[in-house]
N, C-alpha and C. Protein backbone atom coordinates (compact mmCIF):
# COMPACT_ATOMS: atom_id res chain seq x y z
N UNK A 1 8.86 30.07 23.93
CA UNK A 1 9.36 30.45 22.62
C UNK A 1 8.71 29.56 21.57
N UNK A 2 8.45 30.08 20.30
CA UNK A 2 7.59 29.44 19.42
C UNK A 2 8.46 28.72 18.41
N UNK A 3 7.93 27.30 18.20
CA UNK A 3 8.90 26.62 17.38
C UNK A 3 8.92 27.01 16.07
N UNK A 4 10.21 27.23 15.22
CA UNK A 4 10.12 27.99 14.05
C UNK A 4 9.79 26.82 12.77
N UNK A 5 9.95 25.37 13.39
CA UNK A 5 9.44 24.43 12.17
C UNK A 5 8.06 23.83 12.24
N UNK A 6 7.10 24.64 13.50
CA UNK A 6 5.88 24.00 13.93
C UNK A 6 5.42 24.24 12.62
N UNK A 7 5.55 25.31 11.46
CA UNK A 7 4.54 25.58 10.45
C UNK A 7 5.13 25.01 9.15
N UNK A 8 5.87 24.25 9.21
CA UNK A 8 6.59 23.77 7.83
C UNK A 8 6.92 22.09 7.77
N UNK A 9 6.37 21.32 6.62
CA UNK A 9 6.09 20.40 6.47
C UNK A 9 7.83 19.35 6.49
N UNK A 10 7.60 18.56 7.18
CA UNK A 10 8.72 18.01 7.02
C UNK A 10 8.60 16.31 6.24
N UNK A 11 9.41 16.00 5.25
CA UNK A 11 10.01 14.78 4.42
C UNK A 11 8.49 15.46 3.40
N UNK A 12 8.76 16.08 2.34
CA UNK A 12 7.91 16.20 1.10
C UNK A 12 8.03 14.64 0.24
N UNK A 13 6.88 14.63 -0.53
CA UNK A 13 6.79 13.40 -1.31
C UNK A 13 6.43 13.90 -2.78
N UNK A 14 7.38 13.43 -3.33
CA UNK A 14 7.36 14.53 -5.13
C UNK A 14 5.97 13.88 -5.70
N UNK A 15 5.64 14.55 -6.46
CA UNK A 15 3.99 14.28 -7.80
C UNK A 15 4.67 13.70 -8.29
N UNK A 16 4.09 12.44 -8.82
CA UNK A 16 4.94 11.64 -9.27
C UNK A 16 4.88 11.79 -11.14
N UNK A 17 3.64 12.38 -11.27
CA UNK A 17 3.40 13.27 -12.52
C UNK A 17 3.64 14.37 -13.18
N UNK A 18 4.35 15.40 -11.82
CA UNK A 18 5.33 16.21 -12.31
C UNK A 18 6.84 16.44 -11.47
N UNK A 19 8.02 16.42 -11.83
CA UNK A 19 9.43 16.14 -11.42
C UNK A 19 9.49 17.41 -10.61
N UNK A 20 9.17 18.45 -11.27
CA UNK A 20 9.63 20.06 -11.07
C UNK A 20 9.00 20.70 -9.84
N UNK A 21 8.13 19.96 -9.35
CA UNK A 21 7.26 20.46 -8.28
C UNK A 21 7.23 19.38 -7.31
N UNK A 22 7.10 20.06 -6.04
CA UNK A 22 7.18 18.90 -4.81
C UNK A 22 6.03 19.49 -4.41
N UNK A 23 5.48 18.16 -3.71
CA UNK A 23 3.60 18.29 -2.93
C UNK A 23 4.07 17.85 -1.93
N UNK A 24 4.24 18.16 -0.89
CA UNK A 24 4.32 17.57 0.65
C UNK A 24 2.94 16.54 0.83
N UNK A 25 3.36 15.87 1.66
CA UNK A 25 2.61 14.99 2.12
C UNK A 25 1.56 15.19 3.25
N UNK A 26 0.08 15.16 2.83
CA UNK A 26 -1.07 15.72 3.97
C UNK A 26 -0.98 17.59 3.47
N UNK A 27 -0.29 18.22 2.48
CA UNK A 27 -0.57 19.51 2.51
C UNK A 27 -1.72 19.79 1.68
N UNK A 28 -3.46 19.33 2.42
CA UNK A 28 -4.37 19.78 2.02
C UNK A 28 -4.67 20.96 3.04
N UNK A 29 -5.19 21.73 2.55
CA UNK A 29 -5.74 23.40 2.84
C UNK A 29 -6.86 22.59 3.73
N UNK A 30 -6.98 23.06 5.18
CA UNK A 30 -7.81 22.47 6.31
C UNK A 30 -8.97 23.82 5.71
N UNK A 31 -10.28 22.74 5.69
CA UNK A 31 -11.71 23.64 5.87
C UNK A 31 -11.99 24.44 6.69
N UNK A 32 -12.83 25.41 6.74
CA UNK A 32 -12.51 26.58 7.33
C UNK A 32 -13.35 26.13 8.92
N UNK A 33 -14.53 25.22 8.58
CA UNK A 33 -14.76 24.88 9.77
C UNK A 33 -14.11 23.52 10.65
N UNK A 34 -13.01 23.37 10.04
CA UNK A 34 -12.02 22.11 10.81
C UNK A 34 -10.82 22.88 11.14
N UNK A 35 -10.17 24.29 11.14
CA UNK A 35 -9.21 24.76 11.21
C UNK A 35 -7.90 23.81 12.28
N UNK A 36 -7.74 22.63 11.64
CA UNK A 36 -6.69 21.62 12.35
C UNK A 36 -5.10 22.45 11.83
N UNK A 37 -4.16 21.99 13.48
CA UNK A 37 -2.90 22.44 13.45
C UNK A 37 -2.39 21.48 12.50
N UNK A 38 -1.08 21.97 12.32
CA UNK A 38 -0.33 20.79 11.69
C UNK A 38 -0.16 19.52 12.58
N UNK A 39 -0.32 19.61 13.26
CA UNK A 39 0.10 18.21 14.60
C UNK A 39 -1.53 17.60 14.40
N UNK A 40 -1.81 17.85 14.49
CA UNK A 40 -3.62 18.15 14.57
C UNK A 40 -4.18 16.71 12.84
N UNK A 41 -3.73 17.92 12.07
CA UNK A 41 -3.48 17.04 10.72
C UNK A 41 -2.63 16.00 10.61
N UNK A 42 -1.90 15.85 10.98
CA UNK A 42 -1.15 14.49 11.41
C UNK A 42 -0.88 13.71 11.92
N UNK A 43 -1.91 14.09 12.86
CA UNK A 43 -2.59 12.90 13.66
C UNK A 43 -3.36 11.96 13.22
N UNK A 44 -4.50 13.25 12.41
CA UNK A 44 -5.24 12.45 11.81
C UNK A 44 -5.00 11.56 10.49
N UNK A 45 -3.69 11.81 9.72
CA UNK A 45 -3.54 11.01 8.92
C UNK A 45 -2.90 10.30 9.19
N UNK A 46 -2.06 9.72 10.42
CA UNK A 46 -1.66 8.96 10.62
C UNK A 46 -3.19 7.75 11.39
N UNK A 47 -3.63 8.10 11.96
CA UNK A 47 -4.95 7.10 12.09
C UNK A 47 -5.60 6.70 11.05
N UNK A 48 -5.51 7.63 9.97
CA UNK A 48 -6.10 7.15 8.61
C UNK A 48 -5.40 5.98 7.98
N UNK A 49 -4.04 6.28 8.29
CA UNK A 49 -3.13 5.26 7.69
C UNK A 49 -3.36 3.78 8.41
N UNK A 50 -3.40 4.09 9.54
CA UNK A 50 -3.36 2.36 10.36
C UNK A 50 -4.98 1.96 10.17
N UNK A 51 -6.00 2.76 9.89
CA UNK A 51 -7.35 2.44 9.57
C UNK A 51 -6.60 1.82 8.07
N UNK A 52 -6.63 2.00 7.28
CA UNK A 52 -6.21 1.36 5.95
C UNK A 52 -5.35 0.24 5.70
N UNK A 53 -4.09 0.68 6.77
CA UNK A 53 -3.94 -1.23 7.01
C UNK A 53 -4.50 -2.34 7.76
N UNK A 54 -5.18 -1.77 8.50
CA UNK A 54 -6.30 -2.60 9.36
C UNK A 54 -7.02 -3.55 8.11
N UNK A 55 -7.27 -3.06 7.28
CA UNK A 55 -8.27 -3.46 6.49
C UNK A 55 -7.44 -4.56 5.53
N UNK A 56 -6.10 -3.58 4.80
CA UNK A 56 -5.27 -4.56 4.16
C UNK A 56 -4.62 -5.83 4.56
N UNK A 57 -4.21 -5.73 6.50
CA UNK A 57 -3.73 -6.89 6.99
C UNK A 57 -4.64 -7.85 6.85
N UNK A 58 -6.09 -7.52 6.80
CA UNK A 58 -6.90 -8.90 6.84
C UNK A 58 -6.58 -9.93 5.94
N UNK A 59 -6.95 -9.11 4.56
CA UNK A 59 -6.77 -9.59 3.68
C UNK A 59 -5.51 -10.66 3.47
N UNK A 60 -4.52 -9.51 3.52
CA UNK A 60 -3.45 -10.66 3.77
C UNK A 60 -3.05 -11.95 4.55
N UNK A 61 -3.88 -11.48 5.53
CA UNK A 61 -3.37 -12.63 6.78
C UNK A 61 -4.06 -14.07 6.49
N UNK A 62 -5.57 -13.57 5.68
CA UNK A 62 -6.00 -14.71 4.85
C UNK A 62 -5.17 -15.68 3.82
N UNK A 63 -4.88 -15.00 3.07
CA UNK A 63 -4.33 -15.32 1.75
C UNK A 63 -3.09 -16.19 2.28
N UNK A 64 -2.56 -15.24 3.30
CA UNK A 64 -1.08 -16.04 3.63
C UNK A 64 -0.97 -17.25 4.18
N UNK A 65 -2.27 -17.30 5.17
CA UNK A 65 -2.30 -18.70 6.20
C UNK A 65 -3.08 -19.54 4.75
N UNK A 66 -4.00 -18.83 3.96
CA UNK A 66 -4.43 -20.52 2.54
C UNK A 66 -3.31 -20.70 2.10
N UNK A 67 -2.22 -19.88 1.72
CA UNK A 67 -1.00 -20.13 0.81
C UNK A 67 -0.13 -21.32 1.72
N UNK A 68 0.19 -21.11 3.06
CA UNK A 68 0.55 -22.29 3.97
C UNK A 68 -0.14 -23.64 3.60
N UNK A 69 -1.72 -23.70 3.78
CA UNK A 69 -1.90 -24.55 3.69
C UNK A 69 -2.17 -25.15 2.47
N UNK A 70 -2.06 -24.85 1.29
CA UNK A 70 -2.37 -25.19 -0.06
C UNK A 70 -0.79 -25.93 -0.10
N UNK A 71 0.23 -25.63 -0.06
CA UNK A 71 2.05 -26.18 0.03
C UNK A 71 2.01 -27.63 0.80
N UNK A 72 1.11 -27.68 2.33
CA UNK A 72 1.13 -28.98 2.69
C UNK A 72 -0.12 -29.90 2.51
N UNK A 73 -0.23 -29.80 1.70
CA UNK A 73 -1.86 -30.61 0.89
C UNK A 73 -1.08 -31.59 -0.06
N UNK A 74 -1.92 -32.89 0.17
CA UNK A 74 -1.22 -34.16 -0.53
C UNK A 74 -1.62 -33.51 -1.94
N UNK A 75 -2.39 -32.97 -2.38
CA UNK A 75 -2.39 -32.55 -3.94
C UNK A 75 -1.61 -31.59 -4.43
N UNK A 76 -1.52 -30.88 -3.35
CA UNK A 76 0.25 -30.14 -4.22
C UNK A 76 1.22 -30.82 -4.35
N UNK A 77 1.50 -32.11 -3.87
CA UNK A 77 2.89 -32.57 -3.78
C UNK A 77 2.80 -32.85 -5.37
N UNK A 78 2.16 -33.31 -6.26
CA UNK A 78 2.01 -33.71 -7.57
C UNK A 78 2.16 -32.24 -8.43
N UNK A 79 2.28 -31.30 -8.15
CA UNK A 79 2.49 -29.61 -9.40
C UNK A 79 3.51 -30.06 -9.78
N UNK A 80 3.55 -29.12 -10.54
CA UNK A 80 4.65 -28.97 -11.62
C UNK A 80 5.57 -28.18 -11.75
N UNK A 81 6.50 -27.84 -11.96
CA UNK A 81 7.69 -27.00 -11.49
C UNK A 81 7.26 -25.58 -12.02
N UNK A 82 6.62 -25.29 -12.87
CA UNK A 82 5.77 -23.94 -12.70
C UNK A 82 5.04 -23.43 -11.99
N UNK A 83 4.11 -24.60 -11.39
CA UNK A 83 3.23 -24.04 -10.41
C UNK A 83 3.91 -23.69 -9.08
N UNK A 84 4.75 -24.40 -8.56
CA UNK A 84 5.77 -24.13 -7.45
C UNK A 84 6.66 -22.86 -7.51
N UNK A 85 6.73 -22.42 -8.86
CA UNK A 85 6.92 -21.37 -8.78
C UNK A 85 6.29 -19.94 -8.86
N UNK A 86 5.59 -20.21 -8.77
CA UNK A 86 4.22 -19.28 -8.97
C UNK A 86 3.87 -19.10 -7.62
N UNK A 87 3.86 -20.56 -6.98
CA UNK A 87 3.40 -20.73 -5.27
C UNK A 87 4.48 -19.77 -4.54
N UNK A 88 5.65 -19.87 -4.94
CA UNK A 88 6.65 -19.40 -4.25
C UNK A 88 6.72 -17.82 -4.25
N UNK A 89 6.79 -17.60 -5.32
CA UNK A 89 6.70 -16.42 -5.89
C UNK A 89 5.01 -15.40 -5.17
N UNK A 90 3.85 -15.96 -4.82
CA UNK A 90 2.57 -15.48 -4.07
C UNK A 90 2.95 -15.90 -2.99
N UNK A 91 4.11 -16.65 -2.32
CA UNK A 91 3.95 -16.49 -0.77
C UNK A 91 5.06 -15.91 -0.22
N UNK A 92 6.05 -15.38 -1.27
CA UNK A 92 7.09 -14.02 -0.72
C UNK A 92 6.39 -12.78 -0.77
N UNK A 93 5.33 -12.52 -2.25
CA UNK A 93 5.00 -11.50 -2.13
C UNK A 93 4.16 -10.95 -0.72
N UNK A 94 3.32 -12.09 -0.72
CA UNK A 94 2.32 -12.15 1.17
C UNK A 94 2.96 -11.79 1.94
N UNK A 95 4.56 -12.44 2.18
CA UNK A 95 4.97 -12.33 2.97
C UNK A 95 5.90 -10.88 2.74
N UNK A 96 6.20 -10.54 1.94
CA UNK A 96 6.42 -8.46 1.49
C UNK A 96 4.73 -8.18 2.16
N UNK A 97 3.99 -8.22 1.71
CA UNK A 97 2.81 -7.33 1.94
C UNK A 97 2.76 -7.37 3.94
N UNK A 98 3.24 -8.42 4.07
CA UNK A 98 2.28 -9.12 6.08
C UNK A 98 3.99 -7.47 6.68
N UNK A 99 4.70 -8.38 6.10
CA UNK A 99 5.65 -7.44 6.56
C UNK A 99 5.42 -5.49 6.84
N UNK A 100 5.71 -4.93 5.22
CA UNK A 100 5.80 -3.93 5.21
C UNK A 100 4.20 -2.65 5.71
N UNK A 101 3.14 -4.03 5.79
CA UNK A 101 1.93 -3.27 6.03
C UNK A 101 1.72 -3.40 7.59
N UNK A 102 2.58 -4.46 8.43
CA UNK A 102 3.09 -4.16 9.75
C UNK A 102 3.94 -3.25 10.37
N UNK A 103 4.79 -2.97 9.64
CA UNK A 103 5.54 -1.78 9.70
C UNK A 103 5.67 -0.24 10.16
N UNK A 104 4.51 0.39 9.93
CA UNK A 104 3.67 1.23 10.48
C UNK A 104 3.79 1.56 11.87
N UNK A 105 3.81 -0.16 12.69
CA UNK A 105 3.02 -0.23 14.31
C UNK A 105 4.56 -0.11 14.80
N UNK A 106 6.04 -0.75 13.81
CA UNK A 106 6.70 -1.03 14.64
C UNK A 106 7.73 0.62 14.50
N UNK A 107 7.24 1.20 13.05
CA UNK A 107 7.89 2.53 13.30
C UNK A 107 7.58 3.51 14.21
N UNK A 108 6.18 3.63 14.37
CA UNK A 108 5.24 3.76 15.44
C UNK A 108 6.10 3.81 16.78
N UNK A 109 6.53 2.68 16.90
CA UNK A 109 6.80 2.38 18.47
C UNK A 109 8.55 2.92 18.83
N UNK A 110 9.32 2.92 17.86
CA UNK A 110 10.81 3.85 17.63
C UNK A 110 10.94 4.53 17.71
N UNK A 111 9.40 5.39 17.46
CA UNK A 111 9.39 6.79 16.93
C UNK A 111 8.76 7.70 17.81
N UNK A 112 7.49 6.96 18.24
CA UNK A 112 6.88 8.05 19.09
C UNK A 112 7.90 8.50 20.53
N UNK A 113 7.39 9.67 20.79
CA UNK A 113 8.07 10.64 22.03
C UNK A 113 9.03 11.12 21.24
N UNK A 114 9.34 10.96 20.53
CA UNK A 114 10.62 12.27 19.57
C UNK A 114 10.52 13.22 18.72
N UNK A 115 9.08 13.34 18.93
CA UNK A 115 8.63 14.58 17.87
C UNK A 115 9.29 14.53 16.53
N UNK A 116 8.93 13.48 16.49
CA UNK A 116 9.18 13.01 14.64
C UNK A 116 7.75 12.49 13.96
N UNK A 117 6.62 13.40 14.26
CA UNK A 117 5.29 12.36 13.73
C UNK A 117 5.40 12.77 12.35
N UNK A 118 5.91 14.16 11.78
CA UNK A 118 6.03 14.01 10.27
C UNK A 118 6.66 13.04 9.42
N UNK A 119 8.03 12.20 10.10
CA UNK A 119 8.32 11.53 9.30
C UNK A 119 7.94 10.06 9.97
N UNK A 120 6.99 9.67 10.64
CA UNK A 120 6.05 8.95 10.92
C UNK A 120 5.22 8.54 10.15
N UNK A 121 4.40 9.48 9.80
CA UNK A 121 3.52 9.55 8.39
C UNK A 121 3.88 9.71 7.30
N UNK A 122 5.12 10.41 7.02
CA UNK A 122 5.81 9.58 5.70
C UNK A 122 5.86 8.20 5.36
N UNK A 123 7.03 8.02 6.50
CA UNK A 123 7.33 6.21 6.15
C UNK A 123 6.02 5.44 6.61
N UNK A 124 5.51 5.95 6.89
CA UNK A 124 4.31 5.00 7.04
C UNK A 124 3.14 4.68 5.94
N UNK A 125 3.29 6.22 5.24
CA UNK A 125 2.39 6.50 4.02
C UNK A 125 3.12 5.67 2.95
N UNK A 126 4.67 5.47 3.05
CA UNK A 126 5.70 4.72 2.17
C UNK A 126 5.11 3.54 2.33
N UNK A 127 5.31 2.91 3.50
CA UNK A 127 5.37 1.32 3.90
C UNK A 127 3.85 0.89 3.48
N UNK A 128 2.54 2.03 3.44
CA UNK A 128 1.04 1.59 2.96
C UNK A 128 1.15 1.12 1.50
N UNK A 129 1.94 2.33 0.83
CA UNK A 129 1.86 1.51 -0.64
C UNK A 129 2.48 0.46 -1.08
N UNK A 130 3.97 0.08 -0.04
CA UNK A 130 5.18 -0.55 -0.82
C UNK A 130 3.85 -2.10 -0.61
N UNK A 131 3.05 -1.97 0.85
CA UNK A 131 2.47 -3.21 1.24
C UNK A 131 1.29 -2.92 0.35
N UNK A 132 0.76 -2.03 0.08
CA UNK A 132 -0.18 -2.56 -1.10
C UNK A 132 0.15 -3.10 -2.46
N UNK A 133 1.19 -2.91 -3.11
CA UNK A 133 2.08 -3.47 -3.94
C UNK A 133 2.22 -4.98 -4.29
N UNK A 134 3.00 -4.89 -2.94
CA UNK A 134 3.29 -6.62 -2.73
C UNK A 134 1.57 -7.15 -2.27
N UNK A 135 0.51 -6.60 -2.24
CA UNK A 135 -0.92 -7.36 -1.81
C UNK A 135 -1.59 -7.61 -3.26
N UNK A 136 -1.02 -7.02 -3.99
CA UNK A 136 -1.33 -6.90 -5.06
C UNK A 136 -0.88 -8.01 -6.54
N UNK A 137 0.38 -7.87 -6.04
CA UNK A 137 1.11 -8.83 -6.99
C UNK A 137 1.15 -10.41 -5.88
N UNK A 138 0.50 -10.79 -4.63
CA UNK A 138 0.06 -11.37 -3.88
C UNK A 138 -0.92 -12.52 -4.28
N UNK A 139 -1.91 -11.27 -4.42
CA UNK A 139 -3.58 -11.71 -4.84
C UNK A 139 -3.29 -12.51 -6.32
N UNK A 140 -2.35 -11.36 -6.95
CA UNK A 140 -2.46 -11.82 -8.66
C UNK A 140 -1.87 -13.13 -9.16
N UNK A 141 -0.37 -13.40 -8.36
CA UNK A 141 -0.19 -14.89 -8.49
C UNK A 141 -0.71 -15.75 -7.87
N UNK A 142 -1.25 -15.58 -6.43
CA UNK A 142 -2.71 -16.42 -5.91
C UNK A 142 -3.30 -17.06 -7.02
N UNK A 143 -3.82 -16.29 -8.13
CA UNK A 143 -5.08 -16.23 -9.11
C UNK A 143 -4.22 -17.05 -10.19
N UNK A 144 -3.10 -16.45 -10.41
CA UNK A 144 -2.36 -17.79 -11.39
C UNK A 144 -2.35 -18.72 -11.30
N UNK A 145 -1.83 -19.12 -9.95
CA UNK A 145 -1.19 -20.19 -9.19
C UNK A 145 -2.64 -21.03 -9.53
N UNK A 146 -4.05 -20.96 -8.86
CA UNK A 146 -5.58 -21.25 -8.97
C UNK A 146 -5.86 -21.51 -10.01
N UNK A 147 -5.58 -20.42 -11.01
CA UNK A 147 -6.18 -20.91 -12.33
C UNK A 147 -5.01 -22.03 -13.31
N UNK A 148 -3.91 -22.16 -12.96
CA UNK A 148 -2.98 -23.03 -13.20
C UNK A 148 -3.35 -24.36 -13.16
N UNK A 149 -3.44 -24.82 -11.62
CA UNK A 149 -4.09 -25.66 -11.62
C UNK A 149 -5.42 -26.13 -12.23
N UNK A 150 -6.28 -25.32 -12.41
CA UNK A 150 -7.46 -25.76 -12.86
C UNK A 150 -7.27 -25.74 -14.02
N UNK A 151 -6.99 -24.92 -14.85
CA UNK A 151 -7.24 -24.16 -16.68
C UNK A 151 -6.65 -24.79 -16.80
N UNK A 152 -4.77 -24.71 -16.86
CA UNK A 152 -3.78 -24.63 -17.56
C UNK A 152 -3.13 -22.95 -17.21
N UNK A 153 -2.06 -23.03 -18.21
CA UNK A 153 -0.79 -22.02 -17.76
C UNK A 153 -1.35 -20.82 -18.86
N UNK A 154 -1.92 -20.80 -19.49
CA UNK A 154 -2.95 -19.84 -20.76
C UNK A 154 -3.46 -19.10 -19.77
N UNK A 155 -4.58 -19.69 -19.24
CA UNK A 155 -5.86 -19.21 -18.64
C UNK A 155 -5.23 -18.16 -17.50
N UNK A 156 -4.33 -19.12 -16.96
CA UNK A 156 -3.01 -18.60 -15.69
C UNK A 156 -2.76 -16.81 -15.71
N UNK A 157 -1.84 -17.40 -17.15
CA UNK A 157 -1.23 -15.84 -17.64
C UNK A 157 -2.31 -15.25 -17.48
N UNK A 158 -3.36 -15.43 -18.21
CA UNK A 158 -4.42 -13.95 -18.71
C UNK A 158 -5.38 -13.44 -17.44
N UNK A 159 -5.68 -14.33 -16.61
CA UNK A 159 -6.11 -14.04 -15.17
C UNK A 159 -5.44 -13.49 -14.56
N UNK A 160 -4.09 -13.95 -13.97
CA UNK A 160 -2.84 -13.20 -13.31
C UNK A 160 -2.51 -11.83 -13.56
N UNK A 161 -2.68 -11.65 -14.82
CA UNK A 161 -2.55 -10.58 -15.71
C UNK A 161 -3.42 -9.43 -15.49
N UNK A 162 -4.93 -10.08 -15.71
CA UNK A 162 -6.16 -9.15 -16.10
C UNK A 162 -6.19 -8.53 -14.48
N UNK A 163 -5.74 -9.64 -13.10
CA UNK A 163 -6.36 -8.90 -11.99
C UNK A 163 -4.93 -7.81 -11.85
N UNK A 164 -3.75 -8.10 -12.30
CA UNK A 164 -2.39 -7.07 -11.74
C UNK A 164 -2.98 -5.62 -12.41
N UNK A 165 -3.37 -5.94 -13.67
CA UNK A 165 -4.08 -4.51 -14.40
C UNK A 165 -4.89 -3.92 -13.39
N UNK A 166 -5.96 -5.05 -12.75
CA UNK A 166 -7.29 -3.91 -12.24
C UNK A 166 -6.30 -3.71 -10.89
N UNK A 167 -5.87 -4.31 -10.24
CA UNK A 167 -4.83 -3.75 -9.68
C UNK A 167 -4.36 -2.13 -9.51
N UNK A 168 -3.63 -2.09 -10.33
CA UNK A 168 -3.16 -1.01 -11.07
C UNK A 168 -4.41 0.26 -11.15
N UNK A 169 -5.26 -0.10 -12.16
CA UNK A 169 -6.14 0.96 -12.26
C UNK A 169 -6.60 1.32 -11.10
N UNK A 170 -6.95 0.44 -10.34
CA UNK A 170 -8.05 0.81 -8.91
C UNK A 170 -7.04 1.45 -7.83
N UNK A 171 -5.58 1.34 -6.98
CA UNK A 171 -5.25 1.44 -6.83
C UNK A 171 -4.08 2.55 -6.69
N UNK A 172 -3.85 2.43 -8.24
CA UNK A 172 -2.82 3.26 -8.56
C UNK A 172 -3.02 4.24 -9.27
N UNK A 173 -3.55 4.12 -10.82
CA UNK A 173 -4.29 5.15 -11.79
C UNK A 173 -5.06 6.05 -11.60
N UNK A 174 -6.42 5.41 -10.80
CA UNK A 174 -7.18 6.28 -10.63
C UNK A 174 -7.02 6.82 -9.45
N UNK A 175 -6.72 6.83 -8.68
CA UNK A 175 -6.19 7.83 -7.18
C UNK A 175 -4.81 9.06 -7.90
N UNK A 176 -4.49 8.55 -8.63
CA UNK A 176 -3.38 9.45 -9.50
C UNK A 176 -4.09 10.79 -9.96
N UNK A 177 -5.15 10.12 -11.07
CA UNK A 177 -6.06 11.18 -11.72
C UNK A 177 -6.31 11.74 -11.18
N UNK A 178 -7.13 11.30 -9.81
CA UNK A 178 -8.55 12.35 -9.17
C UNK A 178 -7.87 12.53 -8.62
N UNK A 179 -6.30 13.08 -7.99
CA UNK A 179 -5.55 13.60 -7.24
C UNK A 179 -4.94 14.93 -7.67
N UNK A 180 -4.51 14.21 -9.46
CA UNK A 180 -4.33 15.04 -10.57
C UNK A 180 -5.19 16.48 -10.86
N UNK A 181 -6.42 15.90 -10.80
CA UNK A 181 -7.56 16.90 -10.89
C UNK A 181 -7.94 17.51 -10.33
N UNK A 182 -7.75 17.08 -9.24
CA UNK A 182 -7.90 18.03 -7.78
C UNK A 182 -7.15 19.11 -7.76
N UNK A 183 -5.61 18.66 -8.19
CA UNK A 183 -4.86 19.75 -7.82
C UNK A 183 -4.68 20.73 -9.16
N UNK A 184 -5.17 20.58 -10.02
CA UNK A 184 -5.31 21.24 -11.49
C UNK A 184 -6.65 22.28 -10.82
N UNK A 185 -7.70 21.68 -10.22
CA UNK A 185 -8.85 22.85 -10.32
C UNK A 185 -8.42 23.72 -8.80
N UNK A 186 -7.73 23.07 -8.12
CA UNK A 186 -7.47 23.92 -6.95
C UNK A 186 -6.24 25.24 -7.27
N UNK A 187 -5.83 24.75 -8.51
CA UNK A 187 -4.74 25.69 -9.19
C UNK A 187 -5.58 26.87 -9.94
N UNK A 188 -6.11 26.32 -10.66
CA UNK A 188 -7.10 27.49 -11.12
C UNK A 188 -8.12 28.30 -10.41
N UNK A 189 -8.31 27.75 -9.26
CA UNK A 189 -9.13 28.20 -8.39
C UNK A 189 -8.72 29.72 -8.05
């Protein structure tokens, strides 16, 4: 007997640019010479997903083990009650990013054999951004915290600042647009 939800997307993720319309998550139109099932397609974006934190854990796992050791260095013991907070503040966020971009492996492991891979790749597609987020606001007080020490608390702000922006744009903005646009010419299409 044929399953009646094999063809229908399960946990949609709203446009976050428009309220009134819901875009499921992975519902791109398969090429005519890739004709992938839905299981098929969600397989593959779920490998896409742990390929992408592969890449983000590095990063982090760096940042997190210098942030350790920058705290027990005889020259931090001398900061200043700003900079300690700045320190503190880049090694919760690390530690949001180490977390939620691990997350993935351990929903992964709850989940598989229950024929739940759609909402697999949801929360997993969730847990990629919440941990790019926190890698983000990570890196950026890193860069405060750095330029604090060296500059002053001026230089701090406007560095901290300038990288949370590119942040933002690279990350967030522009994957918005060209997502935006995509689905504007595939509408008119």
């Amino acid at each position: 007997m044929a399953n009646p939800m094999a063809n229908t997307v399960v946990n949609p993720i709203e446009n976050p640019m428009e309220n009134t319309q819901h875009r499921p998550l992975l519902d791109v139109p398969a090429l005519p010479a890739h004709q992938e099932s839905r299981v098929q397609r969600l397989d593959r974006a779920y490998a896409e997903i742990l390929q992408e934190v592969r890449i983000a854990q590095c990063g982090i796992q760096i940042l997190f083990a210098s942030l350790l050791y920058l705290g027990v260095t005889p020259a931090f013991t001398g900061s200043t009650f700003l900079e300690r907070c700045v320190y503190c503040v880049s090694l919760a966020c690390s530690i949001g990013a180490a977390g939620t971009l691990l997350a993935p492996a351990a929903l992964h492991r709850f989940m598989c054999g229950h024929r739940l891979k759609g909402e697999l790749v949801t929360s997993a597609h969730r847990c990629l951004v919440a941990g790019l987020t926190f890698l983000a606001l990570a890196i950026s007080s890193a860069l405060m915290l750095i330029l604090e020490l060296a500059l002053g608390a001026f230089a701090a702000v406007v560095g901290g600042g300038a990288a949370l922006a590119w942040f933002v744009l690279l990350w967030g903005l522009g994957p918005l647009r060209a997502r935006n646009r995509a689905d504007a010419a595939r509408l008119a299409a």
